[in-house]
N, C-alpha and C. Protein backbone atom coordinates (compact mmCIF):
# COMPACT_ATOMS: atom_id res chain seq x y z
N UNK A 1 -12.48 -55.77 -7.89
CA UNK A 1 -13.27 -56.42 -6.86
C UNK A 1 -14.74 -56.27 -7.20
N UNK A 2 -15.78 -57.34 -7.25
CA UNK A 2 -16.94 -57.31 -7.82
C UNK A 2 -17.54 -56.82 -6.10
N UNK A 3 -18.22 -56.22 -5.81
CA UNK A 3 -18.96 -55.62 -4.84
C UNK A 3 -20.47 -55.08 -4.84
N UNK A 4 -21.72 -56.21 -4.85
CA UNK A 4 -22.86 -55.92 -5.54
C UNK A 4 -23.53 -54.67 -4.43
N UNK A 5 -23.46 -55.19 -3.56
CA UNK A 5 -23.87 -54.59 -1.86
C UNK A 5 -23.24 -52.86 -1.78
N UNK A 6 -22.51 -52.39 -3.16
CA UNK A 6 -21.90 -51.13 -2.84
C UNK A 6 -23.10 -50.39 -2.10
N UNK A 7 -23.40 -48.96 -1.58
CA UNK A 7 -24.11 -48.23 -1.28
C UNK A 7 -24.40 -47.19 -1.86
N UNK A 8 -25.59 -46.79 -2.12
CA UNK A 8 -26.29 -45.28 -2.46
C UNK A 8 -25.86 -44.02 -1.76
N UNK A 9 -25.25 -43.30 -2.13
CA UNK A 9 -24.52 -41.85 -1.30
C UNK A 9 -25.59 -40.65 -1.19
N UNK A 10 -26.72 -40.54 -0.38
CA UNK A 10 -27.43 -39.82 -0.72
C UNK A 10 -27.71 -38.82 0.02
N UNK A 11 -27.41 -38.96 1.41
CA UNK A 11 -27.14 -37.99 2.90
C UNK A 11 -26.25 -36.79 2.65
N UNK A 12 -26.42 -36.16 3.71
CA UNK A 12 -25.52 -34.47 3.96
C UNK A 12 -24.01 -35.02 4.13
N UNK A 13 -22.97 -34.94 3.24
CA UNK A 13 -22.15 -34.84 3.43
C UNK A 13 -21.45 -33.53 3.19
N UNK A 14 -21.85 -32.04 3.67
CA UNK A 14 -21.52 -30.65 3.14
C UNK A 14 -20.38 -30.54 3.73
N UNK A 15 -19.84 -31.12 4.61
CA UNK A 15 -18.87 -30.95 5.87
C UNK A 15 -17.03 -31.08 4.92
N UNK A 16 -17.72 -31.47 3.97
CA UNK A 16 -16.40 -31.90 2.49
C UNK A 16 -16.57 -31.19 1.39
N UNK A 17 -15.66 -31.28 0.70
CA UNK A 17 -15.44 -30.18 -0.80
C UNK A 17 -15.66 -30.99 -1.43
N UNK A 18 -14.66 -32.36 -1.25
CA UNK A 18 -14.68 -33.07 -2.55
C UNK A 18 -14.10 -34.38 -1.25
N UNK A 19 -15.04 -35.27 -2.28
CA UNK A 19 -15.06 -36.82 -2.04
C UNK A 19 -14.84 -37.86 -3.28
N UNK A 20 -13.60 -38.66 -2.35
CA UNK A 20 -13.41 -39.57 -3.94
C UNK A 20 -14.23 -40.69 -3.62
N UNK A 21 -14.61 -41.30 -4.27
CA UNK A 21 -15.29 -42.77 -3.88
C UNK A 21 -15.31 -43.73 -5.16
N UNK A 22 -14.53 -44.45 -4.95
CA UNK A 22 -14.31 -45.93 -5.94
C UNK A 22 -15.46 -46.48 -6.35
N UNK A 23 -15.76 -46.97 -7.10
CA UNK A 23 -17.36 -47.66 -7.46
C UNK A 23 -16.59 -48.90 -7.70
N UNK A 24 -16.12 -49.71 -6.95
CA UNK A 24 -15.53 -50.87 -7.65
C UNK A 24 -16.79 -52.05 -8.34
N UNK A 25 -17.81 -52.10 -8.37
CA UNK A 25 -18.33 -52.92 -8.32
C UNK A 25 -18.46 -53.24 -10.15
N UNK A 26 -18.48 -51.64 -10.72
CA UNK A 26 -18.55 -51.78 -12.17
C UNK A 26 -17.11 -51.16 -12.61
N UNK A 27 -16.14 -51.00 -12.22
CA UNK A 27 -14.72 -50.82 -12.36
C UNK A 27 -14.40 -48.97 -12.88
N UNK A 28 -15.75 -48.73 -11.84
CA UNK A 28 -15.49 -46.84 -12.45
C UNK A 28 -14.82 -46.44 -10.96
N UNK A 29 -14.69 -45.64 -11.25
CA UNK A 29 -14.12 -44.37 -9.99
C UNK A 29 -15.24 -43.46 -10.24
N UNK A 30 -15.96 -42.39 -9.27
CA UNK A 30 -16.16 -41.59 -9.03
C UNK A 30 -16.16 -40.59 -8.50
N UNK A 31 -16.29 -39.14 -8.69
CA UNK A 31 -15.56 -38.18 -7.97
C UNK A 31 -16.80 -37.47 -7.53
N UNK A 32 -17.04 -37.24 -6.07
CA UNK A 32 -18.26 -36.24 -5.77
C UNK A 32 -17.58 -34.84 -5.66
N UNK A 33 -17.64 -33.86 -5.88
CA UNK A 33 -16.94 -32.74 -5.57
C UNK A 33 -17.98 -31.31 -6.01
N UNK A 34 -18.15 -31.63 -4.32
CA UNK A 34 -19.10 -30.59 -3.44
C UNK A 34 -18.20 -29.18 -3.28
N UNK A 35 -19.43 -27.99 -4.05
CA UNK A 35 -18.43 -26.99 -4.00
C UNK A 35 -19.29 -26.10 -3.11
N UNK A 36 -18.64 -25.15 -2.07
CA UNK A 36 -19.17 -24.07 -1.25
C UNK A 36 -19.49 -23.15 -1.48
N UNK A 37 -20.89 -22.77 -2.16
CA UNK A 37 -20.62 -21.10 -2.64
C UNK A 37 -21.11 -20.43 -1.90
N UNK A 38 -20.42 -19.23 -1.83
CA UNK A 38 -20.67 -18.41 -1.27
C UNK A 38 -22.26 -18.21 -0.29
N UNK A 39 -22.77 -18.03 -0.94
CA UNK A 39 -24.39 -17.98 0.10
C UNK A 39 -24.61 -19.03 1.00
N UNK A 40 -23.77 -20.35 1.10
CA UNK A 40 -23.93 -21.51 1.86
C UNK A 40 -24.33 -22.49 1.53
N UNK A 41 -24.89 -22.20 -0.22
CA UNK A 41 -25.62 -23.67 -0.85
C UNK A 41 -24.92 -24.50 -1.60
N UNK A 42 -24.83 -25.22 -1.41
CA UNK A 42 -23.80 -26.31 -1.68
C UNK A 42 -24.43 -26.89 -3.84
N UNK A 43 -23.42 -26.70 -4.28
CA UNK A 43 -23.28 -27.37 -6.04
C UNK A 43 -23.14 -28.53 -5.59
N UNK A 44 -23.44 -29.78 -5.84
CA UNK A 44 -22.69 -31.14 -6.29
C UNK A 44 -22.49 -31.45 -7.75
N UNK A 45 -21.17 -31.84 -8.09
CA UNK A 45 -20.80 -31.81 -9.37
C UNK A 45 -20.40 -33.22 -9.18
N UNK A 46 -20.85 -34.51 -10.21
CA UNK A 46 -20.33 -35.40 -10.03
C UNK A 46 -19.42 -36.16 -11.11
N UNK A 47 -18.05 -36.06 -11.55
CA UNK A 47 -17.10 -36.95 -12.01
C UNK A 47 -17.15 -38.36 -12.07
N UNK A 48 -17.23 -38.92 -13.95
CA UNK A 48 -16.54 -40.77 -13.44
C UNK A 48 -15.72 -40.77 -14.23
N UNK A 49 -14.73 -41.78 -14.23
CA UNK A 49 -14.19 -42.37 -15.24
C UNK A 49 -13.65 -43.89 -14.89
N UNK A 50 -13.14 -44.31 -15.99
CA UNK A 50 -13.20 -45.78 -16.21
C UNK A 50 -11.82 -46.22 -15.78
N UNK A 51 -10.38 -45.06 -16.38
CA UNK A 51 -9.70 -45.54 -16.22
C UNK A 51 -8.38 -43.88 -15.77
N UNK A 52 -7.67 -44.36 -15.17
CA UNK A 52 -6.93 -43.05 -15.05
C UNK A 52 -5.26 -44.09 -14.46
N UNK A 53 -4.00 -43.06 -15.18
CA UNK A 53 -2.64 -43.72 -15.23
C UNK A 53 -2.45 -43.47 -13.39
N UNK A 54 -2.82 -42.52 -12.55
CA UNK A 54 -2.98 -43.05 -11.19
C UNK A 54 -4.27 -42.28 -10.79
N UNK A 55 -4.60 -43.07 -9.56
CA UNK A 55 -5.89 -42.02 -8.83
C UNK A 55 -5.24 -41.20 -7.97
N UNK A 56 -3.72 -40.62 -7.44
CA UNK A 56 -3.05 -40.36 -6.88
C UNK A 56 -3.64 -38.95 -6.81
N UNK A 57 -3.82 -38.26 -7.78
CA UNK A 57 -4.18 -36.91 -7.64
C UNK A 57 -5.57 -36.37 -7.68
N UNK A 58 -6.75 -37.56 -8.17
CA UNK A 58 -8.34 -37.55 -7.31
C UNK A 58 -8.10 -37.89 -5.78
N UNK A 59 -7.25 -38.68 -5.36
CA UNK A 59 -7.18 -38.37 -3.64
C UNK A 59 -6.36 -36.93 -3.08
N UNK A 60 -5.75 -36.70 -3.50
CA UNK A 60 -5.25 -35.52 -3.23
C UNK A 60 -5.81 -34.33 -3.08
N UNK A 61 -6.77 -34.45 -4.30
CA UNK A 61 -7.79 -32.99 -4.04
C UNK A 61 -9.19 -33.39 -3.37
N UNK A 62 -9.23 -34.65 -2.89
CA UNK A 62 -10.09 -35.41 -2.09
C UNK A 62 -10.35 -34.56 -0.42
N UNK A 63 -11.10 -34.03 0.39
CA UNK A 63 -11.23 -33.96 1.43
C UNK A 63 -11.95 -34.99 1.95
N UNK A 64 -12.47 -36.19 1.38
CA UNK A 64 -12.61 -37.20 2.13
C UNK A 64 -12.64 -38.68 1.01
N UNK A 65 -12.47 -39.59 1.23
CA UNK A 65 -12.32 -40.90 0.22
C UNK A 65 -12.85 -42.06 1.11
N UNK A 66 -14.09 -42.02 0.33
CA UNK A 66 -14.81 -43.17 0.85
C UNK A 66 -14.47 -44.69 -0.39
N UNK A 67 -13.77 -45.67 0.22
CA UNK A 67 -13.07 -46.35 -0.44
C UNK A 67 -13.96 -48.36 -0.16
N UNK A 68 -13.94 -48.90 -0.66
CA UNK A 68 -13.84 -50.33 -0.45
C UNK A 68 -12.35 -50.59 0.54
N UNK A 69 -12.76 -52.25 1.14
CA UNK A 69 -11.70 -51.85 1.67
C UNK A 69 -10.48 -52.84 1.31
N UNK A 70 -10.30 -52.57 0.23
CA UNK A 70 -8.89 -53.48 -0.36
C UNK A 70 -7.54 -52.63 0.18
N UNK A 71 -6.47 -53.47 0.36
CA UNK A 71 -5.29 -52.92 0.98
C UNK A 71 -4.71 -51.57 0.32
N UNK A 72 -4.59 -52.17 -1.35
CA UNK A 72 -3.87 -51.35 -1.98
C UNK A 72 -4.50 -49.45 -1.75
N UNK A 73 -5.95 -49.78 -1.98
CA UNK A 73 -7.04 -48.51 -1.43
C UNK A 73 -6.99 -47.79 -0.40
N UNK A 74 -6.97 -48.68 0.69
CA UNK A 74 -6.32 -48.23 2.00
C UNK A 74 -5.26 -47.43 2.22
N UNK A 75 -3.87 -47.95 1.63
CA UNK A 75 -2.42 -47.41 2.18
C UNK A 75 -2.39 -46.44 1.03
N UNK A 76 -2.77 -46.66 -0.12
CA UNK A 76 -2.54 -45.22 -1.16
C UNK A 76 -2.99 -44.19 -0.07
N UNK A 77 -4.66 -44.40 0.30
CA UNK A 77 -5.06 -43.18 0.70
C UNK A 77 -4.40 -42.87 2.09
N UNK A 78 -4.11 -43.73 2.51
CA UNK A 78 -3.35 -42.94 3.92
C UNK A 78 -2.13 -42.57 3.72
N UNK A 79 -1.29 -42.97 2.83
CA UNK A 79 0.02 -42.48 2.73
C UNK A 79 0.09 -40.71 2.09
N UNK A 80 -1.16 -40.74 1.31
CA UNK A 80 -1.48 -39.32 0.97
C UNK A 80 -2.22 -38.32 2.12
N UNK A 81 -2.52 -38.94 3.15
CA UNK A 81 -2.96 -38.40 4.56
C UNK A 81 -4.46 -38.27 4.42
N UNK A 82 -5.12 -38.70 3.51
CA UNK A 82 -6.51 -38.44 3.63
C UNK A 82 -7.26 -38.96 4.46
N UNK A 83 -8.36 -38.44 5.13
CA UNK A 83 -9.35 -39.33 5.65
C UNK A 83 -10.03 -40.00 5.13
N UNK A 84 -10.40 -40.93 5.51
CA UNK A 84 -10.74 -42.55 5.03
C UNK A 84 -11.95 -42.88 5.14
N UNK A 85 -13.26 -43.16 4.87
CA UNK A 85 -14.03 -44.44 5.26
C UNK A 85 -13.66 -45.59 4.22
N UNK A 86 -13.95 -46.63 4.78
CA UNK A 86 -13.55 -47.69 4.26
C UNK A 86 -14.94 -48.79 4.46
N UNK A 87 -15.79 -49.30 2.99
CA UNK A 87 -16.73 -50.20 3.69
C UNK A 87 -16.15 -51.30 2.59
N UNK A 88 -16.53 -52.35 3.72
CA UNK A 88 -16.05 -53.90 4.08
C UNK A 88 -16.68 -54.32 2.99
N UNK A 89 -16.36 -55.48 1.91
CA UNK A 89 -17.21 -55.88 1.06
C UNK A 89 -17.03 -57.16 2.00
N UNK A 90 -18.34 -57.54 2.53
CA UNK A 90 -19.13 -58.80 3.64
C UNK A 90 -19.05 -60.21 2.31
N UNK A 91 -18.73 -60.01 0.96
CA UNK A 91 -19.62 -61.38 0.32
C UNK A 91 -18.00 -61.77 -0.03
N UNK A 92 -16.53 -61.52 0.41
CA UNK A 92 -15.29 -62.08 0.31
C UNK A 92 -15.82 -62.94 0.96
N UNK A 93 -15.27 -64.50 0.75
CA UNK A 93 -14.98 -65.62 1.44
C UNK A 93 -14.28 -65.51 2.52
N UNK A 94 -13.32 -65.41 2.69
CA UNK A 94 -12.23 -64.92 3.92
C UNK A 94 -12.56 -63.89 4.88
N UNK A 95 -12.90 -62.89 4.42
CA UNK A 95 -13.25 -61.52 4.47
C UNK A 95 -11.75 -60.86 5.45
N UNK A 96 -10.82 -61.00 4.49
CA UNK A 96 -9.32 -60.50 4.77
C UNK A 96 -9.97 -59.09 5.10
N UNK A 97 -10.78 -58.08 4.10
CA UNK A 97 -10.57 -56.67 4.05
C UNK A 97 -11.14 -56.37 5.85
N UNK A 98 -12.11 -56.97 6.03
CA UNK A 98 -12.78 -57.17 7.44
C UNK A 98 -11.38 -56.70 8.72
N UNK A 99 -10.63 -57.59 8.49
CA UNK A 99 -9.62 -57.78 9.14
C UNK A 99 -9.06 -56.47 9.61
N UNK A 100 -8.10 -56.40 8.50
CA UNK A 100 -7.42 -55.05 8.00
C UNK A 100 -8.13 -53.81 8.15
N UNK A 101 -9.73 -53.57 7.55
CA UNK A 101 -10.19 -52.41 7.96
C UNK A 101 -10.48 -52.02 9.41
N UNK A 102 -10.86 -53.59 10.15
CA UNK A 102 -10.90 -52.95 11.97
C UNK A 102 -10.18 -52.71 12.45
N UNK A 103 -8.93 -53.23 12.22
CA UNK A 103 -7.79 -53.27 12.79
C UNK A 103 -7.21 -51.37 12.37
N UNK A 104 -7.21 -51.43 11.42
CA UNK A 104 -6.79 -49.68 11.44
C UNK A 104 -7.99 -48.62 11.63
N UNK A 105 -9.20 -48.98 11.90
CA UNK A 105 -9.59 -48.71 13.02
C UNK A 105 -10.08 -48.38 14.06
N UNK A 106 -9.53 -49.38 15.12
CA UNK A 106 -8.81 -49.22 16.47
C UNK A 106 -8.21 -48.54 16.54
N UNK A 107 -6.76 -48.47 15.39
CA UNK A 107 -6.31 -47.25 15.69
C UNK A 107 -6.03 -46.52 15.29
N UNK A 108 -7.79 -45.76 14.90
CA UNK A 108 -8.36 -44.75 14.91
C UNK A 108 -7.43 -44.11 13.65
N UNK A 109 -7.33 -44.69 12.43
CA UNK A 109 -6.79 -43.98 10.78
C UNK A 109 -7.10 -44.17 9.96
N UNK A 110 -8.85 -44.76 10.46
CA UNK A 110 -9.84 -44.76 9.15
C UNK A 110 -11.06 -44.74 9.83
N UNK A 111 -12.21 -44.79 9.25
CA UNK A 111 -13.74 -45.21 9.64
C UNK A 111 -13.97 -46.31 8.80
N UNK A 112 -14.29 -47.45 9.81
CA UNK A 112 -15.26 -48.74 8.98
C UNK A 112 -16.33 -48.92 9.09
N UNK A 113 -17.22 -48.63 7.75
CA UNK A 113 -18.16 -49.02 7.70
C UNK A 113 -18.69 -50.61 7.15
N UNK A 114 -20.21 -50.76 6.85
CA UNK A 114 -20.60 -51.78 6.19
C UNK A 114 -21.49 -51.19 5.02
N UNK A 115 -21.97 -51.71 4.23
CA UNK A 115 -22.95 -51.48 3.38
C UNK A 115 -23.98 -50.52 3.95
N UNK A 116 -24.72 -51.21 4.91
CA UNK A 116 -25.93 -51.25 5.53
C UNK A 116 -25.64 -50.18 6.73
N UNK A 117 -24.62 -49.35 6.93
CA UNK A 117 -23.93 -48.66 8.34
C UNK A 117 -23.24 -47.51 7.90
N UNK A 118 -23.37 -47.65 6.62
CA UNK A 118 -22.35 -46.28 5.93
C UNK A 118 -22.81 -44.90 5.82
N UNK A 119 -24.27 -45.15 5.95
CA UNK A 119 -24.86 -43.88 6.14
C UNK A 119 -24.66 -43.08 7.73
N UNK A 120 -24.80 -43.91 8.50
CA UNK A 120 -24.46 -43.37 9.93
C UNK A 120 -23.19 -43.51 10.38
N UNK A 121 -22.41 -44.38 9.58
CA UNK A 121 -20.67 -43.82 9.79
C UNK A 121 -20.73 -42.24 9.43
N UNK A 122 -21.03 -42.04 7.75
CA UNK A 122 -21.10 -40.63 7.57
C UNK A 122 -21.77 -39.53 8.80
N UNK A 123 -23.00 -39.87 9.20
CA UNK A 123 -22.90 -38.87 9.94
C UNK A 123 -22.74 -38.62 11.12
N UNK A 124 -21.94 -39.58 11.99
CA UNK A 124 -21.76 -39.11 13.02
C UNK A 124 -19.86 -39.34 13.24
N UNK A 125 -19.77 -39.32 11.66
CA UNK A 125 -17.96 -38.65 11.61
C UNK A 125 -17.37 -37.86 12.25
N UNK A 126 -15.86 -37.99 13.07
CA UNK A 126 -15.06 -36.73 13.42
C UNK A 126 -14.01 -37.32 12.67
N UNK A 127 -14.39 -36.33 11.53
CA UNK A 127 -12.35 -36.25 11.00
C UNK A 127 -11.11 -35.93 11.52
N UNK A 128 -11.38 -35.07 12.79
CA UNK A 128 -10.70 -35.17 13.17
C UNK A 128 -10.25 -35.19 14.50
N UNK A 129 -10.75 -36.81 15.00
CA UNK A 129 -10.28 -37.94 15.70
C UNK A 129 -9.63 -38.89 14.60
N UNK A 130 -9.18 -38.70 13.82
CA UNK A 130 -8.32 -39.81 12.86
C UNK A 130 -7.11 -39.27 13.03
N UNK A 131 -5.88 -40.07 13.48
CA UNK A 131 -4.51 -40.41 13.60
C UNK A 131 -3.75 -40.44 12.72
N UNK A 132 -2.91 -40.00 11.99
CA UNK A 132 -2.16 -39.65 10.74
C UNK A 132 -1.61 -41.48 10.98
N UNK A 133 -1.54 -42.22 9.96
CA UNK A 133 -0.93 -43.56 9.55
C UNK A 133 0.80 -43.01 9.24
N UNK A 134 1.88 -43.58 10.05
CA UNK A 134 2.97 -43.63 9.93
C UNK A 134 3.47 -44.95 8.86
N UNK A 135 4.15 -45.00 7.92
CA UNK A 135 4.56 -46.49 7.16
C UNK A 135 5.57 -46.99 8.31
N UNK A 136 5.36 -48.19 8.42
CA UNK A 136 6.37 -49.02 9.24
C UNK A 136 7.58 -49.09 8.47
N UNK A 137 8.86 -49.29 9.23
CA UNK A 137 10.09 -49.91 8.34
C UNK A 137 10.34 -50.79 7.73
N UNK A 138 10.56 -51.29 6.70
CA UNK A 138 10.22 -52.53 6.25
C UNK A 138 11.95 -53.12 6.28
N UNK A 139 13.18 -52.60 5.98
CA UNK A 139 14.37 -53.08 6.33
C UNK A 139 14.83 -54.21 6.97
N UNK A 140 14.06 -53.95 8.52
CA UNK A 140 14.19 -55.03 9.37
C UNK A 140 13.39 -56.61 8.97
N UNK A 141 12.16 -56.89 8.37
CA UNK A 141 11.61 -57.55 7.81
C UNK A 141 12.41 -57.99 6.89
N UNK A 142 12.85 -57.52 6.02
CA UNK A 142 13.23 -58.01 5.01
C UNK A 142 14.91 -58.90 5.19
N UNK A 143 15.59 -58.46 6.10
CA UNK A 143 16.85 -58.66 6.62
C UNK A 143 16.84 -60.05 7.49
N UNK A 144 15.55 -60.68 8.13
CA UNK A 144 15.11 -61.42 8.72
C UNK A 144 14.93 -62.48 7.25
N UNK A 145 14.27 -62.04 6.22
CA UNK A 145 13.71 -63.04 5.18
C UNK A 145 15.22 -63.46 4.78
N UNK A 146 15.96 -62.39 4.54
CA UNK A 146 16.99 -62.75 3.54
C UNK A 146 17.64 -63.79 4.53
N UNK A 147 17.93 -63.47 5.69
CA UNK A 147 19.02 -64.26 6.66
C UNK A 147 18.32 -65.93 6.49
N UNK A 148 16.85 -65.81 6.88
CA UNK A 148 16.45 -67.43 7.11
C UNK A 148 16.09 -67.98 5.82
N UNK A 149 16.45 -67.37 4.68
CA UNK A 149 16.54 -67.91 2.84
C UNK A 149 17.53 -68.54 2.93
N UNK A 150 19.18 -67.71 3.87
CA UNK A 150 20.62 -68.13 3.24
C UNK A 150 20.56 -67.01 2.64
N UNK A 151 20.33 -65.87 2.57
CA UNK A 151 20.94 -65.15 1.57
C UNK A 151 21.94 -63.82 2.03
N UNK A 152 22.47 -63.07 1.62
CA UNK A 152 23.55 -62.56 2.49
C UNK A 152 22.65 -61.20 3.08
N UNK A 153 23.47 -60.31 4.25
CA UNK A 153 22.36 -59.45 4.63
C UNK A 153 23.14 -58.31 5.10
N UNK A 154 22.64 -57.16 4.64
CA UNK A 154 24.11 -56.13 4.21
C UNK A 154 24.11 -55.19 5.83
């Protein structure tokens, strides 16, 4: 996803260890990963890379993933339970991600930001007012497709 409008990360985010954040705009990933030492002063160590066989395990050691908001981005990171911001790339035609990112939320299993809003999403975050994302069943959906194809339905 080309995303020129990404944002500058430059505010107190100490409240996290480690933050993943996608750079989609030049096709890197980046990893912020804020470490606590002891006396209270915070290291920032910052990680990129270009390409990795999944990002499954930079969200994992993620305490927060500030993401674009493409679907696939979205449900990885919630299915791994992380907290979310999610900012909207505004220059889609459609602006599908728009959609999808308000809509989850409402209810309340991500933060949406914008470009221009991401700094004060960050700080006036509660992580935890975010709602763990359950996956829906998909069975029933699919049992519906097969039946009105003609196709048999077990």
């Amino acid at each position: 996803t080309l995303f020129d409008s990404w944002p500058e990360m430059d505010n107190d985010i100490s409240s996290c260890n480690k933050i993943y954040l996608p750079y989609a705009s030049i096709g890197r990933y980046i990893l912020y990963v804020i470490d606590k030492e002891v006396s209270g002063n915070l290291n920032l160590q910052v990680e990129h890379f270009t390409f990795l066989p999944s990002i499954a395990d930079s969200i994992r050691e993620a305490s927060l993933v500030i993401s674009h908001a493409g679907s696939g981005s979205i449900f990885e990171t919630l299915r791994l339970g992380k907290p979310l911001i999610v900012v909207v790339n505004e220059d889609l035609m459609d602006n599908h991600q728009s959609e999808l990112a308000e809509e989850l939320a409402e209810q309340n299993h991500l933060l949406c930001a914008h470009p221009q809003t991401l700094r004060e999403t960050v700080e006036a975050m509660d992580l935890h007012a975010l709602q763990p994302y359950i996956p829906g069943e998909a069975r029933p959906v699919v049992a519906l497709i097969n039946e009105f194809l003609g196709f048999p339905v077990d």
